[in-house]
N, C-alpha and C. Protein backbone atom coordinates (compact mmCIF):
# COMPACT_ATOMS: atom_id res chain seq x y z
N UNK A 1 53.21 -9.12 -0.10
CA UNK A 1 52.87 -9.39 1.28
C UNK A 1 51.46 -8.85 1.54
N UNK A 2 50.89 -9.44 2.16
CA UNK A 2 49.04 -9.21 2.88
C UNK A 2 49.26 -8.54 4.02
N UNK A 3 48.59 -7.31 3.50
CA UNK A 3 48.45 -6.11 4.92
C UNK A 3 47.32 -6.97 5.51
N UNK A 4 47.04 -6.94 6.90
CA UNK A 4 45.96 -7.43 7.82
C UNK A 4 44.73 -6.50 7.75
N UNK A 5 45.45 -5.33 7.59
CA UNK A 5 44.51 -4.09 7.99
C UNK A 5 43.60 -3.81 6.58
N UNK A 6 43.73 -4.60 5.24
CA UNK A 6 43.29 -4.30 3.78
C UNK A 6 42.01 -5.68 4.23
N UNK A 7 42.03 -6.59 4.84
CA UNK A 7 41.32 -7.50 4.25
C UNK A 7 39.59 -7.44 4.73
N UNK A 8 39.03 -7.50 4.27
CA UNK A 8 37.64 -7.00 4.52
C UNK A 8 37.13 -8.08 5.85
N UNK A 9 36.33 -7.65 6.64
CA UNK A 9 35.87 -8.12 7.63
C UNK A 9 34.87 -9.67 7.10
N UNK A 10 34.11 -9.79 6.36
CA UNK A 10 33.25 -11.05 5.58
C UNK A 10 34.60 -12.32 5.86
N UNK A 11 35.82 -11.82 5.17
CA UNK A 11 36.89 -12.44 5.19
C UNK A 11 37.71 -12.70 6.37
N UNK A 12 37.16 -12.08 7.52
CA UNK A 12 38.12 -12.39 8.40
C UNK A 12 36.95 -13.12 9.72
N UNK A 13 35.37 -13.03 9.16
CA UNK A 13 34.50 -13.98 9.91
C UNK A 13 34.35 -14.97 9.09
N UNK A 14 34.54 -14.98 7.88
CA UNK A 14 34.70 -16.53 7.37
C UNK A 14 35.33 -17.51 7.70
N UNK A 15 37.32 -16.74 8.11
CA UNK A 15 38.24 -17.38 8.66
C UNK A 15 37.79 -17.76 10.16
N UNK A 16 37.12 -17.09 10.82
CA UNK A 16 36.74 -17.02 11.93
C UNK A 16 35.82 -18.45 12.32
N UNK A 17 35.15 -18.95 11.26
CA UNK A 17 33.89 -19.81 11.21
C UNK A 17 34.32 -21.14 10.85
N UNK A 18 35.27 -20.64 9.56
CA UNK A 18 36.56 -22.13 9.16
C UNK A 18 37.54 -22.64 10.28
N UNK A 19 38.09 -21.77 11.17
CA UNK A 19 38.46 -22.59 12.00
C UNK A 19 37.95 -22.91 13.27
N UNK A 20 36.49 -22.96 13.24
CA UNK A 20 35.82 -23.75 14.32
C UNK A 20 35.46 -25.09 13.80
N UNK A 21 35.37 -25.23 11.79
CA UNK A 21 35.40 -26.39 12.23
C UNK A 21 34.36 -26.91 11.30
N UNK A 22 33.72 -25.41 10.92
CA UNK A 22 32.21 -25.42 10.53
C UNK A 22 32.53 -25.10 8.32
N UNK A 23 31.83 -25.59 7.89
CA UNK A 23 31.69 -25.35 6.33
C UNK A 23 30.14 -24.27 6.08
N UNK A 24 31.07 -23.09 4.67
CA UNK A 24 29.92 -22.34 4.93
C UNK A 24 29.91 -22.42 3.54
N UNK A 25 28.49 -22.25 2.72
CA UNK A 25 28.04 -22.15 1.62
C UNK A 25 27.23 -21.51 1.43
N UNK A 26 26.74 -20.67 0.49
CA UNK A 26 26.18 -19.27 0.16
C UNK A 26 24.39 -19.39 0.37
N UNK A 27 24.13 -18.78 1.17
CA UNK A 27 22.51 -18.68 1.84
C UNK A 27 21.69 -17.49 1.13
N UNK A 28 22.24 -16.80 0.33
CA UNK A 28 21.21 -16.37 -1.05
C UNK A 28 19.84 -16.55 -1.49
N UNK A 29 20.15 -17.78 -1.58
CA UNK A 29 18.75 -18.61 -1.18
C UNK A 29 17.73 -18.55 -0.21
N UNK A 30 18.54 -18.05 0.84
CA UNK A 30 17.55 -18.28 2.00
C UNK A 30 17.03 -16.58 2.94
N UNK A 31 17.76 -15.41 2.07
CA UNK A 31 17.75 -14.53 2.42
C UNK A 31 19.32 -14.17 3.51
N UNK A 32 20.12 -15.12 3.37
CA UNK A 32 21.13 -14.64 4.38
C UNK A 32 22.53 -14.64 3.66
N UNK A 33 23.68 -14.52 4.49
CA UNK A 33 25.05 -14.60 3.54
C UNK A 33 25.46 -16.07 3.33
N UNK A 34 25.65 -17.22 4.66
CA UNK A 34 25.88 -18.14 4.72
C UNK A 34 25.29 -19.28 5.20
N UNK A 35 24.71 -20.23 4.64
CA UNK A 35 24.41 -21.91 5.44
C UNK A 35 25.50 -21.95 6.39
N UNK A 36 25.38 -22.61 7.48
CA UNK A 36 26.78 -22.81 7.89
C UNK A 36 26.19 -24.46 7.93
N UNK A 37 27.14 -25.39 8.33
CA UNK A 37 26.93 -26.68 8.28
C UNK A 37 28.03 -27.27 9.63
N UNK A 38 27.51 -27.78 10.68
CA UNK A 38 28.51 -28.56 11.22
C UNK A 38 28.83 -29.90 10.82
N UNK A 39 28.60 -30.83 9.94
CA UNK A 39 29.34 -32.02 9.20
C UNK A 39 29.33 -31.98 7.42
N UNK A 40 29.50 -33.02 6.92
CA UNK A 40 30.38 -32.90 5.86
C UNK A 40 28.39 -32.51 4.94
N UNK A 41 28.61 -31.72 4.15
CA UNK A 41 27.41 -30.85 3.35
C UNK A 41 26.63 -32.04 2.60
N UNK A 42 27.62 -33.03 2.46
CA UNK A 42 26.62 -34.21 1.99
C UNK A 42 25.55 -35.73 3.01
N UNK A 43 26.12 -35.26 3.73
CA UNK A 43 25.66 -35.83 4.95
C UNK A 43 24.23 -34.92 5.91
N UNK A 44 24.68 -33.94 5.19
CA UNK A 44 23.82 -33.37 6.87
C UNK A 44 22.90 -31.80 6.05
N UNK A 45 22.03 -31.27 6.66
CA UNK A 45 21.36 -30.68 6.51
C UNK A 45 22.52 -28.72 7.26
N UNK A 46 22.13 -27.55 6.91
CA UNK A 46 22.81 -26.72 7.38
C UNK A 46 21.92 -26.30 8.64
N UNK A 47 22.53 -26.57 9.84
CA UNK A 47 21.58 -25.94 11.37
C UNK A 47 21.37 -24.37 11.19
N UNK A 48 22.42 -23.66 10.26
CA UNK A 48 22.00 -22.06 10.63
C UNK A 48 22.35 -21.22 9.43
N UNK A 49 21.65 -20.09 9.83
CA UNK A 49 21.71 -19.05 8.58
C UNK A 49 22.05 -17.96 9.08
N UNK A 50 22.91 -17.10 8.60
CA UNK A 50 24.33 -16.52 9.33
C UNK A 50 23.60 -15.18 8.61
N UNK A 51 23.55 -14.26 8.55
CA UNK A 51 23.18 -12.76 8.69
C UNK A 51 24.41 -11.80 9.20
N UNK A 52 25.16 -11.19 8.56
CA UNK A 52 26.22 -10.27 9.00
C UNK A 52 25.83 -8.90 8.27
N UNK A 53 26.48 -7.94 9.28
CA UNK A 53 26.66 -6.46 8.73
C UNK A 53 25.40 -5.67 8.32
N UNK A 54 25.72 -5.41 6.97
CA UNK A 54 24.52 -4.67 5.86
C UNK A 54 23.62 -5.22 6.09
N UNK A 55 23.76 -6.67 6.07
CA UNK A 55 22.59 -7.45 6.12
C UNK A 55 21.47 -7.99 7.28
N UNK A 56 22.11 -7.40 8.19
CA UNK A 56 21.44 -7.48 9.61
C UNK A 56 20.21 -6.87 9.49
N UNK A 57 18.95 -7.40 10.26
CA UNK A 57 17.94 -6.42 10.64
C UNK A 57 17.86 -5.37 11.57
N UNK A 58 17.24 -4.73 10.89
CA UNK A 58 17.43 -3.30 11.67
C UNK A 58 16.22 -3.06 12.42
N UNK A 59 15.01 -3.65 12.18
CA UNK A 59 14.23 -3.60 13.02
C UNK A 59 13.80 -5.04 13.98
N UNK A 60 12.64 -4.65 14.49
CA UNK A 60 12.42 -6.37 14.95
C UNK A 60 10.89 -6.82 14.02
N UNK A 61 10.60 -6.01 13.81
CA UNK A 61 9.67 -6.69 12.49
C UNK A 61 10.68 -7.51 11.69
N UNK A 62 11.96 -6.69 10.56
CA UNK A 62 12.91 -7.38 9.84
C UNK A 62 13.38 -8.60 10.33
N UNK A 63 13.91 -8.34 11.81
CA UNK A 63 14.36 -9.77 12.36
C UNK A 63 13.66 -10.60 12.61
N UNK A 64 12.18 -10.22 12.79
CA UNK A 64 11.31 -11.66 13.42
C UNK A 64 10.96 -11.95 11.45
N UNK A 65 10.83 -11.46 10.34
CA UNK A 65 10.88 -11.74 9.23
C UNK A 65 12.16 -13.34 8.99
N UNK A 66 13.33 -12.26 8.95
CA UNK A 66 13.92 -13.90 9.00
C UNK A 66 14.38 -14.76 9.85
N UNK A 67 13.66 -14.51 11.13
CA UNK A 67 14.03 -15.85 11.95
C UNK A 67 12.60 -16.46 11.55
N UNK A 68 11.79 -16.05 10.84
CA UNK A 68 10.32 -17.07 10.52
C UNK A 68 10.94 -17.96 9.04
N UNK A 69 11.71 -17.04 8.22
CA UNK A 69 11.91 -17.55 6.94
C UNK A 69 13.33 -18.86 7.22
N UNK A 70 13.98 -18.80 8.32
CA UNK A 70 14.83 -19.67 8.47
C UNK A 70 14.48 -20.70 9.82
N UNK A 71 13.06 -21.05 10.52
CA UNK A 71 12.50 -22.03 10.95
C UNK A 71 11.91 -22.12 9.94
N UNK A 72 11.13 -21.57 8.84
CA UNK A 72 10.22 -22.65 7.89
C UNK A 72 11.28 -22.92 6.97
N UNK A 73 12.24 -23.17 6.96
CA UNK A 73 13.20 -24.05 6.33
C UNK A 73 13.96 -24.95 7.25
N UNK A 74 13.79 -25.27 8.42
CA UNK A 74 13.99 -26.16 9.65
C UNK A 74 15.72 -25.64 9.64
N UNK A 75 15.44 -24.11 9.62
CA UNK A 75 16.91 -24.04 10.88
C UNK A 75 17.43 -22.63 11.67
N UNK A 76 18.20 -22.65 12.08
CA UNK A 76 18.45 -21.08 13.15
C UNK A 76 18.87 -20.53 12.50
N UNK A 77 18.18 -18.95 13.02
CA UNK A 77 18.99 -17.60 12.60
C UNK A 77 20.35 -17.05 13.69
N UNK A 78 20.93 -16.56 12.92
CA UNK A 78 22.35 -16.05 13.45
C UNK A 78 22.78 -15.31 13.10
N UNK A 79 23.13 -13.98 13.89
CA UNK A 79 23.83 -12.67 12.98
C UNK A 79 24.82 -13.29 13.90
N UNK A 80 25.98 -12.20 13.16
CA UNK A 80 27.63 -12.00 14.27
C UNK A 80 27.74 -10.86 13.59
N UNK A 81 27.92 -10.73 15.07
CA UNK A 81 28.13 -9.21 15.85
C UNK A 81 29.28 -8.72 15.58
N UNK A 82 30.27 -7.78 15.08
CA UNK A 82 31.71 -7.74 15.38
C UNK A 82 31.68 -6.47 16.38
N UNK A 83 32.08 -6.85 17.50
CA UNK A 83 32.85 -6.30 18.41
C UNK A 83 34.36 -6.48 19.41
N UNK A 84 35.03 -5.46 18.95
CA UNK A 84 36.04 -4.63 18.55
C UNK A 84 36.71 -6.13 17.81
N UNK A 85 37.61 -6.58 18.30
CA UNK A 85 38.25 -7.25 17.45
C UNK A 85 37.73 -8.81 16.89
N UNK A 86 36.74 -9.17 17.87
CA UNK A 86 36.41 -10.24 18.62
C UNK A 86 34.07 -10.59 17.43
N UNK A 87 34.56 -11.71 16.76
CA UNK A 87 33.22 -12.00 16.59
C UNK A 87 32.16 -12.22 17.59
N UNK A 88 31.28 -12.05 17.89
CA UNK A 88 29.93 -12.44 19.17
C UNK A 88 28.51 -13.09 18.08
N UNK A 89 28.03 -14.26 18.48
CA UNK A 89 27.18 -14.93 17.67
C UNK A 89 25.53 -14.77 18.28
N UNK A 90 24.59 -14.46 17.53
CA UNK A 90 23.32 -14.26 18.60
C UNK A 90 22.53 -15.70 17.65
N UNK A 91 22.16 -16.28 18.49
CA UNK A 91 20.33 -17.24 17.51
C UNK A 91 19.59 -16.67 18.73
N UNK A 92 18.78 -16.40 17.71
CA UNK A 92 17.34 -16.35 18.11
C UNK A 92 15.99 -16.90 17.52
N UNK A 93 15.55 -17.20 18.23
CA UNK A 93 13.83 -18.64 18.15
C UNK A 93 12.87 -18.02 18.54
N UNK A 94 11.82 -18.02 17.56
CA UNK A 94 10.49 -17.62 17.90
C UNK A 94 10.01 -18.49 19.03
N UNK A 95 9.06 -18.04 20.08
CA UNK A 95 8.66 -18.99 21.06
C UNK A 95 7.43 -19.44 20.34
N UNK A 96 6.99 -20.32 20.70
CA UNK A 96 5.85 -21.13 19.99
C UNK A 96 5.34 -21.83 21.18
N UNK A 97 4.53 -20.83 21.61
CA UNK A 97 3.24 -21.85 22.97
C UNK A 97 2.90 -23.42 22.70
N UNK A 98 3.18 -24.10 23.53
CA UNK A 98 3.14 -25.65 23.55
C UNK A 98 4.62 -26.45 23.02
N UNK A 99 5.26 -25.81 22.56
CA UNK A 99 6.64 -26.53 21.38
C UNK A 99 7.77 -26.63 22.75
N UNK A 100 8.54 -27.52 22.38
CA UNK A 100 9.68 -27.12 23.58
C UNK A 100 10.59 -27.08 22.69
């Protein structure tokens, strides 16, 4: 039997991300944990790059680092937050004078 309380948190925002709906594949590549993709991975390009935990920036130099490295790959940055039981999702976009 699966204790709830053994399973590591990565695993329980993955489940968290799978049933919205969304497919996630490993962002390694891109400096983050996950691509996420809202349609099928062969069809479509991944809108965001998911940043959790350890891997969060800790400063805002770090964070404006990879929200630059994930627009020059045409897509959003995204940590999730875990608070208390409950995931919370942030994107954030460099402003760019003239761009809408």
């Amino acid at each position: 039997m699966i204790n709830n309380e053994n399973i590591p948190e990565d695993y329980r925002l993955y489940d968290n991300l799978i049933n919205r709906g969304l497919i996630l594949r490993p962002g390694f590549k891109f400096g983050s944990r996950w691509r996420i993709y809202d349609d099928e991975v062969s069809k479509s390009h991944a809108p965001w790059l998911l940043q959790t935990g350890d891997e969060l920036a800790k400063t805002w130099e770090s964070a404006c680092l990879s929200i630059r490295l994930a627009e020059g790959v045409h897509k959003k940055w995204v940590c999730a937050i875990k608070n208390d039981s409950n995931w919370r999702f942030m994107q954030v976009e460099r402003w760019s004078p003239g761009k809408d």
